[in-house]
PDB file of N, CA and C in Angstrom:
ATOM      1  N   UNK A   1      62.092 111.386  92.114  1.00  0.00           N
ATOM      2  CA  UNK A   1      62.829 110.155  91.904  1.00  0.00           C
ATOM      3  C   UNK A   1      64.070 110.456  91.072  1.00  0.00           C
ATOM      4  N   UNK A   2      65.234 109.129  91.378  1.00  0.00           N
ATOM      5  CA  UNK A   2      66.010 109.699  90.533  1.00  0.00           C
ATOM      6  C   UNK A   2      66.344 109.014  89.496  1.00  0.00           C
ATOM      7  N   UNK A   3      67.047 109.288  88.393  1.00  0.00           N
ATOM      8  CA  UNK A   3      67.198 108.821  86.933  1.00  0.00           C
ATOM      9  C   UNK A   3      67.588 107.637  87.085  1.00  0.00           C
ATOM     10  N   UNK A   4      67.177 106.285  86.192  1.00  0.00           N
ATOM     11  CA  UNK A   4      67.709 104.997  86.086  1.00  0.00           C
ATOM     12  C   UNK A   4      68.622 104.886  85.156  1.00  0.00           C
ATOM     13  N   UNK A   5      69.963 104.167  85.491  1.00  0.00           N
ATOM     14  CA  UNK A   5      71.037 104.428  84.734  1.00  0.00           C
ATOM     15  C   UNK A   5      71.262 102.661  84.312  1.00  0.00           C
ATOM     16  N   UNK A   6      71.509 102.442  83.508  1.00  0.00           N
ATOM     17  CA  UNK A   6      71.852 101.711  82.446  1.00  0.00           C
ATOM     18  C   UNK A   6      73.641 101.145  83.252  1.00  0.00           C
ATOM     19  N   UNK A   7      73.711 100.002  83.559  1.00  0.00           N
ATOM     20  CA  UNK A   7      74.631  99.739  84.672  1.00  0.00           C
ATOM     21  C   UNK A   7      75.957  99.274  83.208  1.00  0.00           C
ATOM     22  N   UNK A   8      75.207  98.614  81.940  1.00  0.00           N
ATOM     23  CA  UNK A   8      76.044  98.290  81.003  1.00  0.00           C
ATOM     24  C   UNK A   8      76.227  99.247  80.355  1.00  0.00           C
ATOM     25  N   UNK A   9      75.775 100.002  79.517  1.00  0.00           N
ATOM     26  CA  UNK A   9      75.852 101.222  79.298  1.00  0.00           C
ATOM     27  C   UNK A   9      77.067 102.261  79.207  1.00  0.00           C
ATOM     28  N   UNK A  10      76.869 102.082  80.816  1.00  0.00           N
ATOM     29  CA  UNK A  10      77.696 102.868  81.813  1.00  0.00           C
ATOM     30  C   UNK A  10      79.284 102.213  81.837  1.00  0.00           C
ATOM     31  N   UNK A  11      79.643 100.788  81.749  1.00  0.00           N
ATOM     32  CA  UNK A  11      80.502 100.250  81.760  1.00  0.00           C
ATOM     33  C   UNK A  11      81.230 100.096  80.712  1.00  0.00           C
ATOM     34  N   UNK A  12      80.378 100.257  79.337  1.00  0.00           N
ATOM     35  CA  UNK A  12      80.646 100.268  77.885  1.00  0.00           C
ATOM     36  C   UNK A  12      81.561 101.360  77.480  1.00  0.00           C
ATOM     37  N   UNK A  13      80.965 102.635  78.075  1.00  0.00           N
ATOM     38  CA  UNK A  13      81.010 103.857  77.732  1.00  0.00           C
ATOM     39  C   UNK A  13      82.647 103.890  78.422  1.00  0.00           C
ATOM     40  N   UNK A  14      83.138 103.721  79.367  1.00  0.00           N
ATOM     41  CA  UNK A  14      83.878 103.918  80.384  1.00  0.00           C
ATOM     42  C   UNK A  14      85.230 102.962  80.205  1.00  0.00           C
ATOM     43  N   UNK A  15      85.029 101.977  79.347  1.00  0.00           N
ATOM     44  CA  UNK A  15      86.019 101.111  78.814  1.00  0.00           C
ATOM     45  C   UNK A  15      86.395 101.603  77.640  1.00  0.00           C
ATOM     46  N   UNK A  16      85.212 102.212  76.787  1.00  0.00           N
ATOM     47  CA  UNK A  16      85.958 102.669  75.301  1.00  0.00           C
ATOM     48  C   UNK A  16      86.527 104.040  75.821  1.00  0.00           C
ATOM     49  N   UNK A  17      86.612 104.573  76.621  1.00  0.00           N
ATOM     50  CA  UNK A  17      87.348 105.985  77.089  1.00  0.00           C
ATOM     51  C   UNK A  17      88.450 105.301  77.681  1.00  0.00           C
ATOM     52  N   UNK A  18      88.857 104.708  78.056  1.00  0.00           N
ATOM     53  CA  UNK A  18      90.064 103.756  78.525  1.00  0.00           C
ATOM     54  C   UNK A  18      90.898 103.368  77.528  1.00  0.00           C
ATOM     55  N   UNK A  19      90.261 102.691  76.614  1.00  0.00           N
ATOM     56  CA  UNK A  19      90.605 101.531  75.943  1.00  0.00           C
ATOM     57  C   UNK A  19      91.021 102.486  74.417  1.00  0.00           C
ATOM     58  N   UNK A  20      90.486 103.545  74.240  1.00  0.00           N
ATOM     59  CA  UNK A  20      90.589 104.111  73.373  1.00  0.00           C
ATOM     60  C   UNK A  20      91.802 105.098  73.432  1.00  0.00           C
ATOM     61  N   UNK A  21      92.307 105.888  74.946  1.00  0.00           N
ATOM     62  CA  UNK A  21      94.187 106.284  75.250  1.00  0.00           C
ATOM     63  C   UNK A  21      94.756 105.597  75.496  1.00  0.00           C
ATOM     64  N   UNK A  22      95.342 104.258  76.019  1.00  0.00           N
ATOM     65  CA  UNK A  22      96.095 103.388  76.063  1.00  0.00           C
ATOM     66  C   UNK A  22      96.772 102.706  74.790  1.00  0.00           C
ATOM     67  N   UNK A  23      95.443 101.950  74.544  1.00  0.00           N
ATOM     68  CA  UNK A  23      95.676 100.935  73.302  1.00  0.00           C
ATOM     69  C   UNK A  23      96.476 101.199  72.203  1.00  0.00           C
ATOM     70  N   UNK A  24      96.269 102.453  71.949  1.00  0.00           N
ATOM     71  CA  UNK A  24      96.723 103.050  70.784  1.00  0.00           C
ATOM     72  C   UNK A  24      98.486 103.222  70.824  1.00  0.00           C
ATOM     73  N   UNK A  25      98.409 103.942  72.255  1.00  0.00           N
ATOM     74  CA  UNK A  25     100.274 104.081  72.389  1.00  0.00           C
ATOM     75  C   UNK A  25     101.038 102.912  72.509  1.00  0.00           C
ATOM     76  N   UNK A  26     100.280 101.274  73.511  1.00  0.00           N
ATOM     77  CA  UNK A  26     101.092 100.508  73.504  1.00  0.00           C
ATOM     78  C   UNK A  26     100.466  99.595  72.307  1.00  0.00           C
ATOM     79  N   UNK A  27     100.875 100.145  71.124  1.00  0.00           N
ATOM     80  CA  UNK A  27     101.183  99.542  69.441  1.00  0.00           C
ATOM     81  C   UNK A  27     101.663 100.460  68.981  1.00  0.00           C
ATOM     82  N   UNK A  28     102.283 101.391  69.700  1.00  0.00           N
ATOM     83  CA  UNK A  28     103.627 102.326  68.278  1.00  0.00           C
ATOM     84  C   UNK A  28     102.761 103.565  68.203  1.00  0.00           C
ATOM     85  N   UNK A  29     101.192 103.791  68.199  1.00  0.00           N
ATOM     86  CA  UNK A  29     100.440 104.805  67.502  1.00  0.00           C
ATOM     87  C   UNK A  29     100.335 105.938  68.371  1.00  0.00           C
ATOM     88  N   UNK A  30     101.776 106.545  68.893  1.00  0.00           N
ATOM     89  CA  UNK A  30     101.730 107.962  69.719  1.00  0.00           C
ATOM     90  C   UNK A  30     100.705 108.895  68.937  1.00  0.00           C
ATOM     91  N   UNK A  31     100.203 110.092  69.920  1.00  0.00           N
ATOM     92  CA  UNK A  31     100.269 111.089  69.165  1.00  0.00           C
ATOM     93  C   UNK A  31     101.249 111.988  69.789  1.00  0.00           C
ATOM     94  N   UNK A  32     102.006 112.384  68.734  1.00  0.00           N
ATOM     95  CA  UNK A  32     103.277 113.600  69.289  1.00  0.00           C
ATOM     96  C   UNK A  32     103.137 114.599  69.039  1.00  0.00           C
ATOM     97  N   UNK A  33     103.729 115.510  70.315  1.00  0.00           N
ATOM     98  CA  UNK A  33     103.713 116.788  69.932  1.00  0.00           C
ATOM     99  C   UNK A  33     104.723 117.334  70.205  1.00  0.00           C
ATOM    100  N   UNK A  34     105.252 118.470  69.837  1.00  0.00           N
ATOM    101  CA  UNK A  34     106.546 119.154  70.308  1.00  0.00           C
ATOM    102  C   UNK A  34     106.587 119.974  71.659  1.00  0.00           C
ATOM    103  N   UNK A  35     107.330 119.399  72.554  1.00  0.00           N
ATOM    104  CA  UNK A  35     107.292 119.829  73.599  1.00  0.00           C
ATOM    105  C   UNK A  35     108.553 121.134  74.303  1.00  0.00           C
ATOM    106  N   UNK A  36     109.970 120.935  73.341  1.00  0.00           N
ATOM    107  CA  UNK A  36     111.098 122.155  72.992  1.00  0.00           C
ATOM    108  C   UNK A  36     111.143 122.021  71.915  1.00  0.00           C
ATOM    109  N   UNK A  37     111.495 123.300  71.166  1.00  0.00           N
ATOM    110  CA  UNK A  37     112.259 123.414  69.722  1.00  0.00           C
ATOM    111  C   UNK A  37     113.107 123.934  69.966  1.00  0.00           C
ATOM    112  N   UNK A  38     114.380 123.231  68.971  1.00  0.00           N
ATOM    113  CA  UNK A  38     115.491 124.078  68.381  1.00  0.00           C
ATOM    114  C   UNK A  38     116.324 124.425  70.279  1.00  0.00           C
ATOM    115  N   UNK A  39     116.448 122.691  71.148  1.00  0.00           N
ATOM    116  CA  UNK A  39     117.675 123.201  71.790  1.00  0.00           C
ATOM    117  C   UNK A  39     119.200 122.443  71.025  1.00  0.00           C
ATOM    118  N   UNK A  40     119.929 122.775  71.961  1.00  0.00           N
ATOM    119  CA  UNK A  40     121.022 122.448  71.136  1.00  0.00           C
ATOM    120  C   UNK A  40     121.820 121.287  71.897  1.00  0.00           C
ATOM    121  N   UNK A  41     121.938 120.334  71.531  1.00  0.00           N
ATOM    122  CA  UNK A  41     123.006 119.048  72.146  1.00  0.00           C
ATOM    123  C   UNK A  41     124.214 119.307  72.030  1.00  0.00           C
ATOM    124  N   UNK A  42     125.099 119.470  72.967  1.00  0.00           N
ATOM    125  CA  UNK A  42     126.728 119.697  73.103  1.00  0.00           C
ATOM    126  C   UNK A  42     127.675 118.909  72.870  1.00  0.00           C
ATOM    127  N   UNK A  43     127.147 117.475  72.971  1.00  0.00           N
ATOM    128  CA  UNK A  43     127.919 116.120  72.770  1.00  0.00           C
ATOM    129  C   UNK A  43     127.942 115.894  71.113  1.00  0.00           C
ATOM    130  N   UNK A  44     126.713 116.055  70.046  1.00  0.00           N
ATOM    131  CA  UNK A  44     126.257 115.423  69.202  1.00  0.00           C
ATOM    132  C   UNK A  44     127.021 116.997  68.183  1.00  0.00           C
ATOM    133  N   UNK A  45     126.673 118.202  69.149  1.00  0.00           N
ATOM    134  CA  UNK A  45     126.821 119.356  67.692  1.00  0.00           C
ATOM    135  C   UNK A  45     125.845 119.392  66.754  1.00  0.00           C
ATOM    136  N   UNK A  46     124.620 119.060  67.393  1.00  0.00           N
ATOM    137  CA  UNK A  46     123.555 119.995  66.551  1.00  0.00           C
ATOM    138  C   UNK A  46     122.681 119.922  67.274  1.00  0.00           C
ATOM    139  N   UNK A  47     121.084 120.716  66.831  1.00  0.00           N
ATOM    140  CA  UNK A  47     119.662 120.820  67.391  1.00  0.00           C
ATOM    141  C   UNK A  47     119.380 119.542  67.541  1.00  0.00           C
ATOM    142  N   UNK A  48     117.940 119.532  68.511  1.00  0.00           N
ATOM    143  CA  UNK A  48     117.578 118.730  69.070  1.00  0.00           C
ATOM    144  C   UNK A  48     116.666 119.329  69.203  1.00  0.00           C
ATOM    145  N   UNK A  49     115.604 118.210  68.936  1.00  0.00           N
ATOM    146  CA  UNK A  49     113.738 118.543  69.082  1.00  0.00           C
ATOM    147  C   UNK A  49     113.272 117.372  70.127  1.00  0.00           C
ATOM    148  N   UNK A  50     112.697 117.912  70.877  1.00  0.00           N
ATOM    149  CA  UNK A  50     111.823 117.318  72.323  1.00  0.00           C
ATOM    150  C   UNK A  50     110.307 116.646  72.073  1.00  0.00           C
ATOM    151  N   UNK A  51     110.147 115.543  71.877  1.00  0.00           N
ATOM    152  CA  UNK A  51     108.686 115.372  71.292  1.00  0.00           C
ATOM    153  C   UNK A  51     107.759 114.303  72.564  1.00  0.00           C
ATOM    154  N   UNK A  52     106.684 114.958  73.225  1.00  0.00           N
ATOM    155  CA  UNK A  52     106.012 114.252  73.944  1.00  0.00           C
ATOM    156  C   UNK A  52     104.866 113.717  73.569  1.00  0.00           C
ATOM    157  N   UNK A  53     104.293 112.632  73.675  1.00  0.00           N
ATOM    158  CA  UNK A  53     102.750 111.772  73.187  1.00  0.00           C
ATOM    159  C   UNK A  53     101.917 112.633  74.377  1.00  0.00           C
ATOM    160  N   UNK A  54     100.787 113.071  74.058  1.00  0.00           N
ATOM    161  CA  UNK A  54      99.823 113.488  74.752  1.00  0.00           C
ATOM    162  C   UNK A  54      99.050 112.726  75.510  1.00  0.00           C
ATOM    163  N   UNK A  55      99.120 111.331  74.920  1.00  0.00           N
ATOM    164  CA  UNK A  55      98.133 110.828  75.608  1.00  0.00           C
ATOM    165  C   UNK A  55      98.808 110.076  77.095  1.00  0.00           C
ATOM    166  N   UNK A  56     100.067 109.505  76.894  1.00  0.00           N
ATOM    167  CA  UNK A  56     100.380 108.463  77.676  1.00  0.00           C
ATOM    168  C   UNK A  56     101.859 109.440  78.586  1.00  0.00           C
ATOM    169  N   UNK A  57     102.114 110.303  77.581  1.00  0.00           N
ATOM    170  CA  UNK A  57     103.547 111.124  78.522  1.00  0.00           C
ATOM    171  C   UNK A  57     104.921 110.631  77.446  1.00  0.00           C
ATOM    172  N   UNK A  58     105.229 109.759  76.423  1.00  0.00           N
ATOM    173  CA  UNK A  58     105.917 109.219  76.564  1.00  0.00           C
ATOM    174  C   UNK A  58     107.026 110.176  76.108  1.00  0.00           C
ATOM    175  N   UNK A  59     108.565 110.076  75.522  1.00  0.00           N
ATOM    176  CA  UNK A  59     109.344 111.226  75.059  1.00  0.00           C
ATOM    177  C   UNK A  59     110.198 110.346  73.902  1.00  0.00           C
ATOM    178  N   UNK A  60     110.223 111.548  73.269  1.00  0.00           N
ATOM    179  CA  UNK A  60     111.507 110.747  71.751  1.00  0.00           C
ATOM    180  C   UNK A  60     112.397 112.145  71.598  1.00  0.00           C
ATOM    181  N   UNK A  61     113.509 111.999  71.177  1.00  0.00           N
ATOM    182  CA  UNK A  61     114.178 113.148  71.205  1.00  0.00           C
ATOM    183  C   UNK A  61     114.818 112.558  69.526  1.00  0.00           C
ATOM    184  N   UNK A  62     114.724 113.839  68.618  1.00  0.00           N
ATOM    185  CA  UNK A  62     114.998 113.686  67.724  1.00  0.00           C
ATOM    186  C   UNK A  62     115.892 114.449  67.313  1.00  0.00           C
ATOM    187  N   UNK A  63     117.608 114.203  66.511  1.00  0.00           N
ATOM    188  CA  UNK A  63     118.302 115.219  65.829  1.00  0.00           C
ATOM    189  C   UNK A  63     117.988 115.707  64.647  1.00  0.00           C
ATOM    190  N   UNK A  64     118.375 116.731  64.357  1.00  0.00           N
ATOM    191  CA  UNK A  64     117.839 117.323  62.661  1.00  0.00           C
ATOM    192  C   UNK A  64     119.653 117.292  62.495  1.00  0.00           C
TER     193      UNK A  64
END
Protein backbone atom coordinates (compact mmCIF):
# COMPACT_ATOMS: atom_id res chain seq x y z
CA UNK A 1 0.00 0.00 0.00
CA UNK A 2 0.90 3.35 -0.43
CA UNK A 3 1.66 6.19 2.11
CA UNK A 4 -1.35 8.50 3.20
CA UNK A 5 -0.52 12.00 2.70
CA UNK A 6 -1.97 14.72 4.65
CA UNK A 7 -3.78 16.82 1.67
CA UNK A 8 -3.45 20.11 4.25
CA UNK A 9 -0.27 19.50 5.28
CA UNK A 10 0.83 19.27 1.94
CA UNK A 11 -0.77 22.62 0.97
CA UNK A 12 0.62 24.38 4.13
CA UNK A 13 4.00 23.30 3.47
CA UNK A 14 3.90 24.48 -0.26
CA UNK A 15 2.48 28.01 0.42
CA UNK A 16 5.08 28.83 3.13
CA UNK A 17 7.81 27.87 0.35
CA UNK A 18 6.03 30.36 -1.89
CA UNK A 19 5.05 32.79 0.37
CA UNK A 20 8.26 32.83 2.09
CA UNK A 21 10.52 34.09 -1.72
CA UNK A 22 8.13 36.45 -2.90
CA UNK A 23 6.77 38.27 0.04
CA UNK A 24 9.81 39.34 1.25
CA UNK A 25 11.13 41.13 -2.12
CA UNK A 26 7.74 42.75 -2.87
CA UNK A 27 8.29 44.93 0.64
CA UNK A 28 11.85 46.30 -0.12
CA UNK A 29 13.51 43.05 1.77
CA UNK A 30 15.93 41.89 -1.29
CA UNK A 31 18.55 39.69 -0.59
CA UNK A 32 21.56 41.08 -2.68
CA UNK A 33 24.33 39.88 -3.99
CA UNK A 34 27.08 41.08 -6.17
CA UNK A 35 26.75 40.02 -9.43
CA UNK A 36 30.05 42.44 -11.29
CA UNK A 37 32.62 44.26 -9.37
CA UNK A 38 34.54 47.19 -10.04
CA UNK A 39 33.15 47.87 -13.88
CA UNK A 40 33.57 51.17 -14.95
CA UNK A 41 30.69 53.71 -16.26
CA UNK A 42 31.92 56.07 -19.10
CA UNK A 43 29.13 58.61 -18.84
CA UNK A 44 29.29 59.05 -14.87
CA UNK A 45 33.50 58.58 -14.56
CA UNK A 46 33.61 56.15 -12.02
CA UNK A 47 33.04 52.30 -10.83
CA UNK A 48 30.03 50.73 -10.80
CA UNK A 49 28.84 47.68 -8.78
CA UNK A 50 26.12 45.24 -10.30
CA UNK A 51 23.89 43.91 -7.47
CA UNK A 52 21.27 41.06 -8.11
CA UNK A 53 18.43 39.72 -5.37
CA UNK A 54 18.67 36.00 -5.44
CA UNK A 55 15.53 35.32 -4.83
CA UNK A 56 13.28 37.22 -7.34
CA UNK A 57 16.22 38.37 -10.14
CA UNK A 58 15.80 41.89 -9.41
CA UNK A 59 19.03 44.51 -10.27
CA UNK A 60 20.31 47.86 -8.55
CA UNK A 61 23.37 49.30 -9.88
CA UNK A 62 25.27 51.23 -7.49
CA UNK A 63 28.17 54.10 -7.88
CA UNK A 64 31.04 54.23 -5.34
Amino acid sequence: MSNIVSLKKARQTRQAQRSKEKTLCKHGFHRWAIEQEKQFDVQQGRLVTLYRCTRCGAQRVKAQ
